[in-house]
C-alpha atoms as a PDB file:
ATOM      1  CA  UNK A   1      98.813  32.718  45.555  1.00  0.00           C
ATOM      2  CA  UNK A   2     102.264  33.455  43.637  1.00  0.00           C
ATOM      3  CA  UNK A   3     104.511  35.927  44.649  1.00  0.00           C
ATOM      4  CA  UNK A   4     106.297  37.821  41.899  1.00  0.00           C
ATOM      5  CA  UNK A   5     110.281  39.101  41.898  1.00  0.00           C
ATOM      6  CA  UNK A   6     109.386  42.233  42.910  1.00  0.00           C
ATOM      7  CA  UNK A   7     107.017  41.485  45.907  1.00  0.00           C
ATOM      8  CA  UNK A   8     109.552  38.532  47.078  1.00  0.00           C
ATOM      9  CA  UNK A   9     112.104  41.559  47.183  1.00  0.00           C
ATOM     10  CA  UNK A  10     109.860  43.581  48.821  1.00  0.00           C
ATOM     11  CA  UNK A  11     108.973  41.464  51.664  1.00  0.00           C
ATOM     12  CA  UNK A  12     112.938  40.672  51.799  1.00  0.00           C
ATOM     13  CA  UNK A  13     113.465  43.956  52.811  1.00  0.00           C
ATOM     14  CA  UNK A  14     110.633  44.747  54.882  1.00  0.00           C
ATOM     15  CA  UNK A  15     110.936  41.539  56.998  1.00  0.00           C
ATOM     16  CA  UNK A  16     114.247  42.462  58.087  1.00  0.00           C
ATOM     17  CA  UNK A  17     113.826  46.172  58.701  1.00  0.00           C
ATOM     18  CA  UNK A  18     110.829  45.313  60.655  1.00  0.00           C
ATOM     19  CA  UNK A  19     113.185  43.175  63.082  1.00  0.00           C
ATOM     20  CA  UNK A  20     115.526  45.951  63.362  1.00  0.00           C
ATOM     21  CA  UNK A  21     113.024  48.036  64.571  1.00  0.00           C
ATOM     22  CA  UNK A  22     111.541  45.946  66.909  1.00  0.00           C
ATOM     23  CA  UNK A  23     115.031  45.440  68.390  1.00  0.00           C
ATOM     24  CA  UNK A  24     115.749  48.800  68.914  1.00  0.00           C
ATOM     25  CA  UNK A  25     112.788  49.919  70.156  1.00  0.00           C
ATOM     26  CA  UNK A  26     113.114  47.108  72.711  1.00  0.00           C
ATOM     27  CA  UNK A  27     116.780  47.742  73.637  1.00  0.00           C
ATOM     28  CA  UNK A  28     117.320  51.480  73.418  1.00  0.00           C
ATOM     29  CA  UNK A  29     113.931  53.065  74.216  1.00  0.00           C
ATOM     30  CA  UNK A  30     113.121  50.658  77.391  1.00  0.00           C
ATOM     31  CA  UNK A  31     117.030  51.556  78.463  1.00  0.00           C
ATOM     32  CA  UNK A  32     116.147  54.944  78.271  1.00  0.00           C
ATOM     33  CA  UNK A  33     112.752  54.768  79.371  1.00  0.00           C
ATOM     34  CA  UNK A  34     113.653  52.897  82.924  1.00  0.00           C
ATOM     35  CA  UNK A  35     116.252  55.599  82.920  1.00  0.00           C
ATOM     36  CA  UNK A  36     113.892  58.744  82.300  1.00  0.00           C
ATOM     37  CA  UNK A  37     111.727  56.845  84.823  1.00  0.00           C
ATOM     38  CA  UNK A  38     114.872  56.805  87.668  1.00  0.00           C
ATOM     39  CA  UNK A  39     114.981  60.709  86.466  1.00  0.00           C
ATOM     40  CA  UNK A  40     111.508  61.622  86.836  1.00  0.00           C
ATOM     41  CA  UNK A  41     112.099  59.637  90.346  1.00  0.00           C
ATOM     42  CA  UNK A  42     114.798  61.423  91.127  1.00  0.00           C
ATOM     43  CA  UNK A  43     112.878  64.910  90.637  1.00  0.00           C
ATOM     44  CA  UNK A  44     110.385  63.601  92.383  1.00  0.00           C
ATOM     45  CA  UNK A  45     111.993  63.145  95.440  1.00  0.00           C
ATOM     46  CA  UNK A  46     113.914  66.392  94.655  1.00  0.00           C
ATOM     47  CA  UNK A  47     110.352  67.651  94.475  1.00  0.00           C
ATOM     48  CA  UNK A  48     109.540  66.461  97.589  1.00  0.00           C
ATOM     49  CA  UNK A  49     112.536  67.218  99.559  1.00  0.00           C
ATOM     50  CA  UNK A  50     112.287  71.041  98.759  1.00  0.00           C
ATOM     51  CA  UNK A  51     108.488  71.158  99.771  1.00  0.00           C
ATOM     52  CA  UNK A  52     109.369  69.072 102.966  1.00  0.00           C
ATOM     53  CA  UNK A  53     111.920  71.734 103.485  1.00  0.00           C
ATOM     54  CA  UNK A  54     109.615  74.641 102.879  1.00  0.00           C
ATOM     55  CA  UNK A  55     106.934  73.725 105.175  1.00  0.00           C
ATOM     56  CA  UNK A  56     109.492  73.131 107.768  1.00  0.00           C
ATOM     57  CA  UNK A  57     110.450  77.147 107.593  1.00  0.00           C
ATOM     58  CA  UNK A  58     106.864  78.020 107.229  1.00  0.00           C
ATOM     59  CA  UNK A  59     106.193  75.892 110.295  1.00  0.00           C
ATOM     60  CA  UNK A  60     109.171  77.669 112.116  1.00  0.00           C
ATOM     61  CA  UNK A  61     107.260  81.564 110.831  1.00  0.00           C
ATOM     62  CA  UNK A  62     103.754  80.210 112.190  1.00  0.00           C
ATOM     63  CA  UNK A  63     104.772  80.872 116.096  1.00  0.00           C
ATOM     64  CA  UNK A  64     105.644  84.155 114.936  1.00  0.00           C
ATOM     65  CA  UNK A  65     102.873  85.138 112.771  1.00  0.00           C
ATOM     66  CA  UNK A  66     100.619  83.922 115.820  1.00  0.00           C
ATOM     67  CA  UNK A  67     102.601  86.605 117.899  1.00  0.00           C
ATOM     68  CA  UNK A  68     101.974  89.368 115.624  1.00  0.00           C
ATOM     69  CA  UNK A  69      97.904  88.628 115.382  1.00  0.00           C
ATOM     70  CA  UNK A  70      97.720  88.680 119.039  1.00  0.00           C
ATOM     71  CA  UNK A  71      99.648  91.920 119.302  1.00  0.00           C
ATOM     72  CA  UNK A  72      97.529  93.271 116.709  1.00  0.00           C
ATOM     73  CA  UNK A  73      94.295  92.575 117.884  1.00  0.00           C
ATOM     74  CA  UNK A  74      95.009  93.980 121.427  1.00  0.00           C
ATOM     75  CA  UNK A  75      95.916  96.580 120.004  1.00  0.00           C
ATOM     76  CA  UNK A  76      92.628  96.846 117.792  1.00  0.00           C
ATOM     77  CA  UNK A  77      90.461  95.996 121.460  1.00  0.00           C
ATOM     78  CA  UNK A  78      92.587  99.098 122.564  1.00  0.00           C
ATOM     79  CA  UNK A  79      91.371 101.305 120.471  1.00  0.00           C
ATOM     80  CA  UNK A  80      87.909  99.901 119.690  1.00  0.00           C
ATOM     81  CA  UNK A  81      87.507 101.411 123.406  1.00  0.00           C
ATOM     82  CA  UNK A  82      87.063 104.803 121.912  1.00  0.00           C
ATOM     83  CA  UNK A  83      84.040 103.753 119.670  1.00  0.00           C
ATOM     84  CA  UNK A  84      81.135 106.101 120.346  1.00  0.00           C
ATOM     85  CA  UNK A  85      78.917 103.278 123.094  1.00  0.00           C
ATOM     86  CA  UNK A  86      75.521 102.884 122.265  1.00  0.00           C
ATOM     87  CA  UNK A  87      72.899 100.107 121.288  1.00  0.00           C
ATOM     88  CA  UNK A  88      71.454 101.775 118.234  1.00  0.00           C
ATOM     89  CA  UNK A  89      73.251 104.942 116.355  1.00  0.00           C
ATOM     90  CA  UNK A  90      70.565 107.358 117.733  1.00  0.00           C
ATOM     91  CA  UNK A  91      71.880 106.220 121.518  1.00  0.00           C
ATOM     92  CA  UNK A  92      75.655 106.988 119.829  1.00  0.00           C
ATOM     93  CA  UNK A  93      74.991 109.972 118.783  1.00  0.00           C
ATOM     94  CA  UNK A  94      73.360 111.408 122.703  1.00  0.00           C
ATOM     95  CA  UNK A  95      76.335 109.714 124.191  1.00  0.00           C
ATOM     96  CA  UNK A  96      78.461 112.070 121.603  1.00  0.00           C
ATOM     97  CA  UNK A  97      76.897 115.011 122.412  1.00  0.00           C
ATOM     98  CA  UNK A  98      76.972 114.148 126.212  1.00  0.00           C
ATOM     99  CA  UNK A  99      80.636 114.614 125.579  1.00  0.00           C
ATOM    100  CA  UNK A 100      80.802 117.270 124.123  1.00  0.00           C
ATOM    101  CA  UNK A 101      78.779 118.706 126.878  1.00  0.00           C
ATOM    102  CA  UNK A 102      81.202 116.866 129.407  1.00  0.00           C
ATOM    103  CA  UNK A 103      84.133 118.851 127.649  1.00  0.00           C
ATOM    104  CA  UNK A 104      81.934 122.124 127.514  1.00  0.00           C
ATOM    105  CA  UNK A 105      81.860 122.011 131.237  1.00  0.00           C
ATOM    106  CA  UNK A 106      84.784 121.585 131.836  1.00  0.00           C
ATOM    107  CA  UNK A 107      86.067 124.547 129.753  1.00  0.00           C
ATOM    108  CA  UNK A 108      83.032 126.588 131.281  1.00  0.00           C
ATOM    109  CA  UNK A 109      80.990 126.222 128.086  1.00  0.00           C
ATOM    110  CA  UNK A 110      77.225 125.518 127.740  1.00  0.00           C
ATOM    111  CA  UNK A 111      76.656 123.659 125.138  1.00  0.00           C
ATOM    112  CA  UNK A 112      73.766 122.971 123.452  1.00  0.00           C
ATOM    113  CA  UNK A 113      72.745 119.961 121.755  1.00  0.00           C
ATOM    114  CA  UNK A 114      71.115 120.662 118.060  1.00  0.00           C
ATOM    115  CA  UNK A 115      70.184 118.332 115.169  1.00  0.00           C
ATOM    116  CA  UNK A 116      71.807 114.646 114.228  1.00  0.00           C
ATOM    117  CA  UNK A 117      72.472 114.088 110.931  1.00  0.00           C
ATOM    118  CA  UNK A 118      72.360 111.020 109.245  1.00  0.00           C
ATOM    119  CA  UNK A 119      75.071 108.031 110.618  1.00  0.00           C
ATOM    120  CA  UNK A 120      77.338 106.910 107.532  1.00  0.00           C
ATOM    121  CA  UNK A 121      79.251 103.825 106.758  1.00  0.00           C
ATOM    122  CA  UNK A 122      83.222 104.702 107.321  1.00  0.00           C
ATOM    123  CA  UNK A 123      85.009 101.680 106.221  1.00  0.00           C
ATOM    124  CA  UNK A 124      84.882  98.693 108.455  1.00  0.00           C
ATOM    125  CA  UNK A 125      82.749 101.142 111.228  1.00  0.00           C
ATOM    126  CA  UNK A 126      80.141 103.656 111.130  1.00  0.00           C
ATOM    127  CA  UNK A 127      79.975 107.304 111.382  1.00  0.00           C
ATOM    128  CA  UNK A 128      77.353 109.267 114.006  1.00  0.00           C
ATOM    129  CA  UNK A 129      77.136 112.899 113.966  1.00  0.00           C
ATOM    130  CA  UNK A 130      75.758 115.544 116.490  1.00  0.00           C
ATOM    131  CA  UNK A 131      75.719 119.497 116.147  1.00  0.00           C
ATOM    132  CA  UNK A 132      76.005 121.313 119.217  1.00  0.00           C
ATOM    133  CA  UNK A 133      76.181 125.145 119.598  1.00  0.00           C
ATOM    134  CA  UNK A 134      77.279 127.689 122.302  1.00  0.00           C
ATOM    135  CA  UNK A 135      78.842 130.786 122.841  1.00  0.00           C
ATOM    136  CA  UNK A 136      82.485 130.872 123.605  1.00  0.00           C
ATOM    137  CA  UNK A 137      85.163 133.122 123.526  1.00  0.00           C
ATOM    138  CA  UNK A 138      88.612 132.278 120.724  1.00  0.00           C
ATOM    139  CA  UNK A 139      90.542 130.721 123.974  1.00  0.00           C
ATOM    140  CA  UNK A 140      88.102 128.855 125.016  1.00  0.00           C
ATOM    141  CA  UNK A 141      87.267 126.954 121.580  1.00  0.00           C
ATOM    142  CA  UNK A 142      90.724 126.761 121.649  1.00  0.00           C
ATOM    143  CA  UNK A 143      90.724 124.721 124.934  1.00  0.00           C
ATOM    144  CA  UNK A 144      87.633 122.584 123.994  1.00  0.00           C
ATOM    145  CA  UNK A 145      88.609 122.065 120.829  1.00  0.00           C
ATOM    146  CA  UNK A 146      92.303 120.737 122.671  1.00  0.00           C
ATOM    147  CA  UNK A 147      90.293 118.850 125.289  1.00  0.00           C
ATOM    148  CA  UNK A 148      88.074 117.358 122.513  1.00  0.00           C
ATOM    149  CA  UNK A 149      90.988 115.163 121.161  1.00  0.00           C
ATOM    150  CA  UNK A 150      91.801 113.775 124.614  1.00  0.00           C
ATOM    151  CA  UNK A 151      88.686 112.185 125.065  1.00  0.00           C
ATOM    152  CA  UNK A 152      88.674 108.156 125.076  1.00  0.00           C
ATOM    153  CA  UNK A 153      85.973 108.672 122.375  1.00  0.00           C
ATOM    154  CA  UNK A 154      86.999 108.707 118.909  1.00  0.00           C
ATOM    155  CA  UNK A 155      85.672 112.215 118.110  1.00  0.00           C
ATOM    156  CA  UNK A 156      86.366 115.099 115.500  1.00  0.00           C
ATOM    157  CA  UNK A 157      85.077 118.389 114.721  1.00  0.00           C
ATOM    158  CA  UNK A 158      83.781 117.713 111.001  1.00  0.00           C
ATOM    159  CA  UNK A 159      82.264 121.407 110.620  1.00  0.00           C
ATOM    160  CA  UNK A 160      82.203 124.008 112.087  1.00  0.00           C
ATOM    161  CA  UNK A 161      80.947 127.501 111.928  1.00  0.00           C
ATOM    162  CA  UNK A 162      81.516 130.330 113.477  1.00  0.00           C
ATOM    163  CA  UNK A 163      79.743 133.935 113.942  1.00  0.00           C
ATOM    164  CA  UNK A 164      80.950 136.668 115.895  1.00  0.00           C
ATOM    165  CA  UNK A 165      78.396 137.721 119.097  1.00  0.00           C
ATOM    166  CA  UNK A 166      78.445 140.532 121.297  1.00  0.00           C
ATOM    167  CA  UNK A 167      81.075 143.759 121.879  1.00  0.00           C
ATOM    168  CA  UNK A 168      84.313 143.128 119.822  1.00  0.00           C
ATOM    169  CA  UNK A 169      86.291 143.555 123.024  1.00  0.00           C
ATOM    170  CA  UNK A 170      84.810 140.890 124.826  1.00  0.00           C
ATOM    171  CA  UNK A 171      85.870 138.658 121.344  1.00  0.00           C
ATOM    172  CA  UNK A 172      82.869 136.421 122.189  1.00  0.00           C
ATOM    173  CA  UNK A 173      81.403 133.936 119.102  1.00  0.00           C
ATOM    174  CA  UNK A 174      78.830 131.965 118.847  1.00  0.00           C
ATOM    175  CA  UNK A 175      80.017 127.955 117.337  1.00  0.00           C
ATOM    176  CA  UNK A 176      77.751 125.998 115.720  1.00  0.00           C
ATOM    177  CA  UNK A 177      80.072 122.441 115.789  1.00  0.00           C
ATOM    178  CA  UNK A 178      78.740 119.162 113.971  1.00  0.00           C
ATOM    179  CA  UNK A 179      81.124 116.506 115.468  1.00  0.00           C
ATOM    180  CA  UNK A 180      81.553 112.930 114.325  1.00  0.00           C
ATOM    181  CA  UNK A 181      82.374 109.857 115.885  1.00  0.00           C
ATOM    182  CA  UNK A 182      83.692 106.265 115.259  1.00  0.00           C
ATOM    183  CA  UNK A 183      80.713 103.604 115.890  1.00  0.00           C
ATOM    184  CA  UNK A 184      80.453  99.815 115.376  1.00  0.00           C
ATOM    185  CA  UNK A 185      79.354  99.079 111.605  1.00  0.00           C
ATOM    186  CA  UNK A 186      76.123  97.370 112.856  1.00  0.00           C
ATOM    187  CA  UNK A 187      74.992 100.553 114.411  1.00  0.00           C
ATOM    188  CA  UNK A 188      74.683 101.637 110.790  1.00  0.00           C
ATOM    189  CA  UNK A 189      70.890 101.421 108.824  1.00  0.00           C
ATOM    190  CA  UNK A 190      71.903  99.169 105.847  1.00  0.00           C
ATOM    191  CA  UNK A 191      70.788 100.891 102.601  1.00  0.00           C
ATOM    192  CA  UNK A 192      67.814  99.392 100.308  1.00  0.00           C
ATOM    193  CA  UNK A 193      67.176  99.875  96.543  1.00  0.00           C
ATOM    194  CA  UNK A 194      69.580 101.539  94.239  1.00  0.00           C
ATOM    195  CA  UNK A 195      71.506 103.485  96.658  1.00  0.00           C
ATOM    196  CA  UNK A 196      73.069 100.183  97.468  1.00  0.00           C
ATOM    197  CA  UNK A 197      74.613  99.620  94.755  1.00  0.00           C
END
């Protein structure tokens, strides 16, 4: 095989520039590749030494977060006593109208027990209901409806209607009251079919 003039000339200048390159890719891309290496250590331990540093002050919060759970659920067991008590929501709703017929007596009222509707979800609890009626005069609602909402039940008038009774002088009424109280969600009949959704 013979080589013309213009492929020896060729090959006279490729050879070299080939060496050249090969020499500085060994000498100036290794220096600065061991050197981008000592940088990406150094971030590294950077790196490192900030997340060391922010576990250390999330260690130092968890104490305190610990403190603040605790305080909250007493707190929540403190007022979970109020929930209605019962086993199913038909035994929550007697023991709500039992107190409203424990308040009743107390304010001289008889109260009368009338329908239950249907419990409801409220949230992370239930909902019971119970409609009472009696006849009352305006001070005394007044005082049940005071003495009500110091019960350790968690109980509310949610209707209420009211008809005047008797002589206008006497200022009697008769109350028809549907109350509603704060039960554990389980007391609640889960609903099937569409309505769930």
């Amino acid at each position: 095989m013979k080589l013309n003039d213009r492929e020896r000339g060729l090959i006279l200048l490729i050879v070299p520039a080939l060496l050249m390159a090969l020499i500085l890719r060994f000498t100036m891309f290794s220096d600065s590749s061991s050197s981008s290496a000592e940088a990406t250590g150094a971030d590294s331990v950077q790196l490192a030494q900030q997340r060391a540093a922010r576990l250390r002050q999330l260690k130092a919060l968890v104490p305190a977060r610990e403190e603040v759970m605790k305080q909250a659920a007493a707190d929540l067991a403190v007022r979970e006593k109020g929930l209605i008590p019962g086993d199913t929501a038909a035994q929550a709703q007697a023991a709500l109208a039992e107190a409203a017929r424990r308040v009743g007596k107390a304010d001289q009222i008889d109260v009368r027990s009338g329908d239950f509707p249907a419990p409801k979800a409220f949230g992370d609890y239930g909902m019971v209901f119970a409609s009472v009626t009696f006849d009352c005069r305006v001070e005394q609602l007044v005082n049940f409806l005071a003495d009500l909402g110091r019960q350790p039940e968690l109980m509310v008038p949610s209707e209420e209607h009211l008809n005047a009774s008797g002589p206008a002088k006497q200022k009697m009424m008769t109350v028809r009251l549907t109350l509603a109280g704060v039960v554990p969600k389980k007391l609640i009949p889960e609903k099937k079919g569409l309505a769930a959704f």
